[in-house]
PDB file of N, CA and C in Angstrom:
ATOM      1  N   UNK A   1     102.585 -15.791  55.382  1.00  0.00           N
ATOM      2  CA  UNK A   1     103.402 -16.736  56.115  1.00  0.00           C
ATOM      3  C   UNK A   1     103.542 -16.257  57.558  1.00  0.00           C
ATOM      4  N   UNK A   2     104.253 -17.146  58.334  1.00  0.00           N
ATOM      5  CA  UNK A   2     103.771 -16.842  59.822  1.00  0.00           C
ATOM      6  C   UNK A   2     102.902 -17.325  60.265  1.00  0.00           C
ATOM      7  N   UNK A   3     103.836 -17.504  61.917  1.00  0.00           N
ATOM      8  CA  UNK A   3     101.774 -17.646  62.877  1.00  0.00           C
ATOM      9  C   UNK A   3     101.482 -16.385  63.285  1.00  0.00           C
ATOM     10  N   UNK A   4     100.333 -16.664  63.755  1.00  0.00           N
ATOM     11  CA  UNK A   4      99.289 -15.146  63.691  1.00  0.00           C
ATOM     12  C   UNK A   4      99.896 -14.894  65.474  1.00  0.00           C
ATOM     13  N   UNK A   5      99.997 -14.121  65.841  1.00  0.00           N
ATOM     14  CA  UNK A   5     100.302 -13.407  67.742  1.00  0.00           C
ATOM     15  C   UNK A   5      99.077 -12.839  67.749  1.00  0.00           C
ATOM     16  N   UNK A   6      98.717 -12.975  69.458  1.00  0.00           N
ATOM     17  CA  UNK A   6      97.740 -12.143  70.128  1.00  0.00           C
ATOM     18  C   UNK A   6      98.237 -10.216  69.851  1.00  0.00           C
ATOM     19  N   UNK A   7      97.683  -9.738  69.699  1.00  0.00           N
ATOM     20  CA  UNK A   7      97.776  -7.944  69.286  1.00  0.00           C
ATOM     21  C   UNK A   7      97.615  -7.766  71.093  1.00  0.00           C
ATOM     22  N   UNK A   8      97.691  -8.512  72.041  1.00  0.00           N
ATOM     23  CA  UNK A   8      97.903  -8.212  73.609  1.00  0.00           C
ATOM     24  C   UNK A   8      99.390  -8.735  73.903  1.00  0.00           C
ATOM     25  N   UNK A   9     100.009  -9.468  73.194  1.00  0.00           N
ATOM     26  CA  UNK A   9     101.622  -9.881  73.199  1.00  0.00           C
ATOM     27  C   UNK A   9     102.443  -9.540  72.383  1.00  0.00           C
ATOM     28  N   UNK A  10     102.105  -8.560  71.587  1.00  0.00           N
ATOM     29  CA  UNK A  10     103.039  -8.175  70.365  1.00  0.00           C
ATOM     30  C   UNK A  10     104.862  -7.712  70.820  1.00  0.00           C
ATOM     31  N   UNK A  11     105.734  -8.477  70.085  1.00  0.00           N
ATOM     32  CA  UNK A  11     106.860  -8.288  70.327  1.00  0.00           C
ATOM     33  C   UNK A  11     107.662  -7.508  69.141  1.00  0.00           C
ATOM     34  N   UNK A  12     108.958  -6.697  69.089  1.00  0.00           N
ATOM     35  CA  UNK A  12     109.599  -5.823  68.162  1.00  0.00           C
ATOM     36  C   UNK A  12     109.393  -6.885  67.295  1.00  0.00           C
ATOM     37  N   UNK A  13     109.291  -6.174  65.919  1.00  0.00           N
ATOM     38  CA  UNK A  13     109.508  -6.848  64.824  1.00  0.00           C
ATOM     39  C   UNK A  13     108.100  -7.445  64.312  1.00  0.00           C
ATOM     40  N   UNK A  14     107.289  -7.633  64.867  1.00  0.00           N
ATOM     41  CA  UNK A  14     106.047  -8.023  64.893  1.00  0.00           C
ATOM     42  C   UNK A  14     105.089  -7.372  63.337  1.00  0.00           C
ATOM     43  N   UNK A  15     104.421  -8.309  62.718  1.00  0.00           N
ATOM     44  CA  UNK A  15     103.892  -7.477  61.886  1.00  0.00           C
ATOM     45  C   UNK A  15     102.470  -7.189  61.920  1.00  0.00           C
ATOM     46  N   UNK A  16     102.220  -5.919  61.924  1.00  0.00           N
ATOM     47  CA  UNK A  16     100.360  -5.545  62.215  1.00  0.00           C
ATOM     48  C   UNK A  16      99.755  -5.494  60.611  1.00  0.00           C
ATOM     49  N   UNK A  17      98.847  -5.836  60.966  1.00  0.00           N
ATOM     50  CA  UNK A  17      97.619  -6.113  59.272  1.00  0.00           C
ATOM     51  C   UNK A  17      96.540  -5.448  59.689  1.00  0.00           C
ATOM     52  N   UNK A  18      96.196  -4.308  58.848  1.00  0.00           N
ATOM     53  CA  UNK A  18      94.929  -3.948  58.683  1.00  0.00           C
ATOM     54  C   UNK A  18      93.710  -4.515  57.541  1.00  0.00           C
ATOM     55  N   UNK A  19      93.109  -4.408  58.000  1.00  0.00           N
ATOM     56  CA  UNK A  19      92.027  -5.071  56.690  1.00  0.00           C
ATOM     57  C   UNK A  19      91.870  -6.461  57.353  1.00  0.00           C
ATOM     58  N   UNK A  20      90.406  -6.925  56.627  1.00  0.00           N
ATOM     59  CA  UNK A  20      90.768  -8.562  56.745  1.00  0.00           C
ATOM     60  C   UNK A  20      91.869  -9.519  56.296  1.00  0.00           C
ATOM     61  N   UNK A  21      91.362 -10.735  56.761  1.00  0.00           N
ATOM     62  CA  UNK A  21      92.805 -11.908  55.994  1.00  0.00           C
ATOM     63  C   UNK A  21      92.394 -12.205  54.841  1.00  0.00           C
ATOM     64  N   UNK A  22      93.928 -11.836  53.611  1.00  0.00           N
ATOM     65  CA  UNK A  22      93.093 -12.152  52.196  1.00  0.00           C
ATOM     66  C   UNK A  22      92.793 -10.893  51.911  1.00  0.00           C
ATOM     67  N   UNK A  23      92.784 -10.077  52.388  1.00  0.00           N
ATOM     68  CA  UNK A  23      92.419  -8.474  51.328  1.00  0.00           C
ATOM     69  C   UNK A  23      93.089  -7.503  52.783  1.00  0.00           C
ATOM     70  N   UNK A  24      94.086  -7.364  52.988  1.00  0.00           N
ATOM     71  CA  UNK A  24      95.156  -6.696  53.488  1.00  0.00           C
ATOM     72  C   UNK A  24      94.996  -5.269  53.054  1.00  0.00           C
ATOM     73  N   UNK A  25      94.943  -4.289  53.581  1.00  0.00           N
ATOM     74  CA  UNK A  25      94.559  -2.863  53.065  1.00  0.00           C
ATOM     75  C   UNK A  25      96.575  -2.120  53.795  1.00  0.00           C
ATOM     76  N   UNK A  26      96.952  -2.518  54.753  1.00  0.00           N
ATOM     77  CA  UNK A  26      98.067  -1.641  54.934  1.00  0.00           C
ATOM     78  C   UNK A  26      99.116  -2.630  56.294  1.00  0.00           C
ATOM     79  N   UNK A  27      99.995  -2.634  56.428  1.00  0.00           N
ATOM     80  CA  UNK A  27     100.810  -3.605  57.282  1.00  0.00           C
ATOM     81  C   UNK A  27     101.945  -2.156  57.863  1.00  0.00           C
ATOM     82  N   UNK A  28     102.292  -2.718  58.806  1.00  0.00           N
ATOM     83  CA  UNK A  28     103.246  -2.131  59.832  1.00  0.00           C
ATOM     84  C   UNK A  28     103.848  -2.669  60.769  1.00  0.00           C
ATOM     85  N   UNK A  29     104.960  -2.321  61.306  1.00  0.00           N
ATOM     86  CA  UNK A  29     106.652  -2.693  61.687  1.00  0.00           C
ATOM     87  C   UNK A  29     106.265  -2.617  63.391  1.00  0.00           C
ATOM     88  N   UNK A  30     106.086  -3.223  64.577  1.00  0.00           N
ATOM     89  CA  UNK A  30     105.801  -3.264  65.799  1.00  0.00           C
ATOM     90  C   UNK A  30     107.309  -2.748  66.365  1.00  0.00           C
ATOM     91  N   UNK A  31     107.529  -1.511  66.814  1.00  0.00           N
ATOM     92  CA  UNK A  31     108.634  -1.188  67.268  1.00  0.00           C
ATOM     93  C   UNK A  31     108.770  -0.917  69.120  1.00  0.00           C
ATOM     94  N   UNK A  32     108.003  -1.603  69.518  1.00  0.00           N
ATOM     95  CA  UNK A  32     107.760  -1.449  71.132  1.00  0.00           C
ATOM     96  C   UNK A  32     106.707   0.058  71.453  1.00  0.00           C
ATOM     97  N   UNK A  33     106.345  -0.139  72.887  1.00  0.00           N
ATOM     98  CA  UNK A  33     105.313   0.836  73.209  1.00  0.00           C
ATOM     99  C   UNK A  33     104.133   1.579  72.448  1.00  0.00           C
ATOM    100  N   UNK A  34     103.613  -0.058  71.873  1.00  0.00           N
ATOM    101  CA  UNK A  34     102.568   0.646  71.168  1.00  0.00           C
ATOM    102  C   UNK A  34     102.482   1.488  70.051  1.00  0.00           C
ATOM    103  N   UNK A  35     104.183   1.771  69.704  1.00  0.00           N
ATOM    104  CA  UNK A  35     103.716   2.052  68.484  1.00  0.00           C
ATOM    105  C   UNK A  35     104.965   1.433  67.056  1.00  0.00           C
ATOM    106  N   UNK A  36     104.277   1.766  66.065  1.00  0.00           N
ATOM    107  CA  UNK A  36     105.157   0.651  64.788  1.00  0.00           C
ATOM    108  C   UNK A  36     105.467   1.973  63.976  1.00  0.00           C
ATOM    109  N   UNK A  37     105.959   0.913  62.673  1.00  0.00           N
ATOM    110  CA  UNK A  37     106.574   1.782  61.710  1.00  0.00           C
ATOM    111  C   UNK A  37     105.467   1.888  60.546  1.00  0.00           C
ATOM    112  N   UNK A  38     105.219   3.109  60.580  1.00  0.00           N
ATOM    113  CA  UNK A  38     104.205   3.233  59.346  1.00  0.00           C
ATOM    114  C   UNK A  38     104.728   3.554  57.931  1.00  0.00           C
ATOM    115  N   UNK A  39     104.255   3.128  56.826  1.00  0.00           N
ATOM    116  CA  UNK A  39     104.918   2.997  55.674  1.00  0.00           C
ATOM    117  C   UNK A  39     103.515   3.719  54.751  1.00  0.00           C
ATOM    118  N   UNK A  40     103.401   5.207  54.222  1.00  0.00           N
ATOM    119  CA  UNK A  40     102.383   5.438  53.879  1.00  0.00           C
ATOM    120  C   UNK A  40     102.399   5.630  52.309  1.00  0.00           C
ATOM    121  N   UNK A  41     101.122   6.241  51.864  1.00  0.00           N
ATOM    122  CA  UNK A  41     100.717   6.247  50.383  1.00  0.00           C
ATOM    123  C   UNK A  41     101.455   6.928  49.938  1.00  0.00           C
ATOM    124  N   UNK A  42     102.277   6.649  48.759  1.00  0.00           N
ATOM    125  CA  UNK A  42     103.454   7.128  47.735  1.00  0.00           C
ATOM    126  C   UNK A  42     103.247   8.775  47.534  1.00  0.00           C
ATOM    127  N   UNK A  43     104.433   9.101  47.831  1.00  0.00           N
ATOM    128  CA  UNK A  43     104.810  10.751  47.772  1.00  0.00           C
ATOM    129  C   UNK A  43     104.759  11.085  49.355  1.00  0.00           C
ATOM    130  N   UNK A  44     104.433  10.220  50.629  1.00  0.00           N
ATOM    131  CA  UNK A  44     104.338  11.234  51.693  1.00  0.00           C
ATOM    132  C   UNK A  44     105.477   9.989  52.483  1.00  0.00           C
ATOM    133  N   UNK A  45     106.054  10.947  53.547  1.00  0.00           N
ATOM    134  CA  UNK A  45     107.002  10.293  54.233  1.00  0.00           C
ATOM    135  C   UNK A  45     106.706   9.027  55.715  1.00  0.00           C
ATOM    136  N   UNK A  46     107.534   7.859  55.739  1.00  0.00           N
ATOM    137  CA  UNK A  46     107.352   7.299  56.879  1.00  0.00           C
ATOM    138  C   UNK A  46     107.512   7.759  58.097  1.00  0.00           C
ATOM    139  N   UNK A  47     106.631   7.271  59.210  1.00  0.00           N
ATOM    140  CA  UNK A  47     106.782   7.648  60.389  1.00  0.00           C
ATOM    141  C   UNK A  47     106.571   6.434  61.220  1.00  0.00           C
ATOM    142  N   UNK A  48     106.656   7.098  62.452  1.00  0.00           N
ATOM    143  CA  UNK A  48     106.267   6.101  63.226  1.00  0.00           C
ATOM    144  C   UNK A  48     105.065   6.352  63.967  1.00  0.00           C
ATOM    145  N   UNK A  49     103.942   5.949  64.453  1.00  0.00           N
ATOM    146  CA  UNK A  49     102.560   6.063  64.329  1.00  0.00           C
ATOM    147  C   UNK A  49     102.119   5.064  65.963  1.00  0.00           C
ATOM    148  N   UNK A  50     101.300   5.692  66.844  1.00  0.00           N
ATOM    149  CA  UNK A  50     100.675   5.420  68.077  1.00  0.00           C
ATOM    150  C   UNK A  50      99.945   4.003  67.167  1.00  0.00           C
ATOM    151  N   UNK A  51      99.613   2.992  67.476  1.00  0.00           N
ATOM    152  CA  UNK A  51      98.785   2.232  67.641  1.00  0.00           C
ATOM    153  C   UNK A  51      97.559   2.049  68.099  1.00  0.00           C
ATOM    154  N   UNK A  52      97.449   3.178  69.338  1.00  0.00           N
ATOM    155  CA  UNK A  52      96.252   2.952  69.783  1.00  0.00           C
ATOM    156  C   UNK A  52      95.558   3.841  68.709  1.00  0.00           C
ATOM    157  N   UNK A  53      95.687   4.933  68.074  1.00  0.00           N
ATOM    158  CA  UNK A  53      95.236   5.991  67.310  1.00  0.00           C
ATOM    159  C   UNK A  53      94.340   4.991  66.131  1.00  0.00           C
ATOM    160  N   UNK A  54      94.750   3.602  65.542  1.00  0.00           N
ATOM    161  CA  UNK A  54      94.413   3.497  64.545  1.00  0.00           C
ATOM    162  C   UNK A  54      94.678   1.629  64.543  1.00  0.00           C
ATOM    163  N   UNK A  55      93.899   0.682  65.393  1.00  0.00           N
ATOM    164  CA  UNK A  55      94.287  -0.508  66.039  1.00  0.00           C
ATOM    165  C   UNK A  55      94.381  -1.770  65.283  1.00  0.00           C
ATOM    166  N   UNK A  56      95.645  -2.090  64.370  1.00  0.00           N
ATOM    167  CA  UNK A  56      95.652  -3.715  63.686  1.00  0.00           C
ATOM    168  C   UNK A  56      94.613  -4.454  64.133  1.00  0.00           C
ATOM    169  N   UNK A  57      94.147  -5.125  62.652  1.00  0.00           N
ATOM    170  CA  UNK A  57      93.009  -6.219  62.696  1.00  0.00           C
ATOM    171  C   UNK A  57      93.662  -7.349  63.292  1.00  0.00           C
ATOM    172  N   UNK A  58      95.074  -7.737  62.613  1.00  0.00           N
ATOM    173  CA  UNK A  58      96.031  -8.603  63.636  1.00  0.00           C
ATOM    174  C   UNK A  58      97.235  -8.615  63.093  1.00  0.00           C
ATOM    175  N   UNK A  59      97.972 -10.025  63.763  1.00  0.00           N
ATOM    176  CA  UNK A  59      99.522  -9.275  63.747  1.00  0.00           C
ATOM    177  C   UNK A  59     100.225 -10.778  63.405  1.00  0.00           C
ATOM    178  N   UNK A  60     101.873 -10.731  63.133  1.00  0.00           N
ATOM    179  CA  UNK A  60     101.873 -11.932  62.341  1.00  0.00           C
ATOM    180  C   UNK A  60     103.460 -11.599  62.766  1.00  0.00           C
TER     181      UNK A  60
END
């Protein structure tokens, strides 16, 4: 659900999608300056994570 945003206008709150559309591999929290909230594989802790390091397919 959602419309899709340019990943060049991303605003707080924003959600980034990795993977294609339809087979989604990992999503994350747009918290300003490029970087979001990362939510990782069970047993290791969240952080918050550069964007440029690792760049959403797109954002929603």
């Amino acid at each position: 659900m959602g419309s899709e945003v340019s990943l060049k206008s991303l605003q707080v709150g924003d959600l980034l999608f990795y993977g294609m559309r339809g087979h989604t591999t990992q999503v994350g929290i747009y918290i300003d300056n490029n970087k979001m909230i990362h939510s990782p594989d069970k047993g290791r802790n969240v952080s918050t994570v550069d964007i440029n390091y690792y760049y959403p397919d797109f954002a929603r």
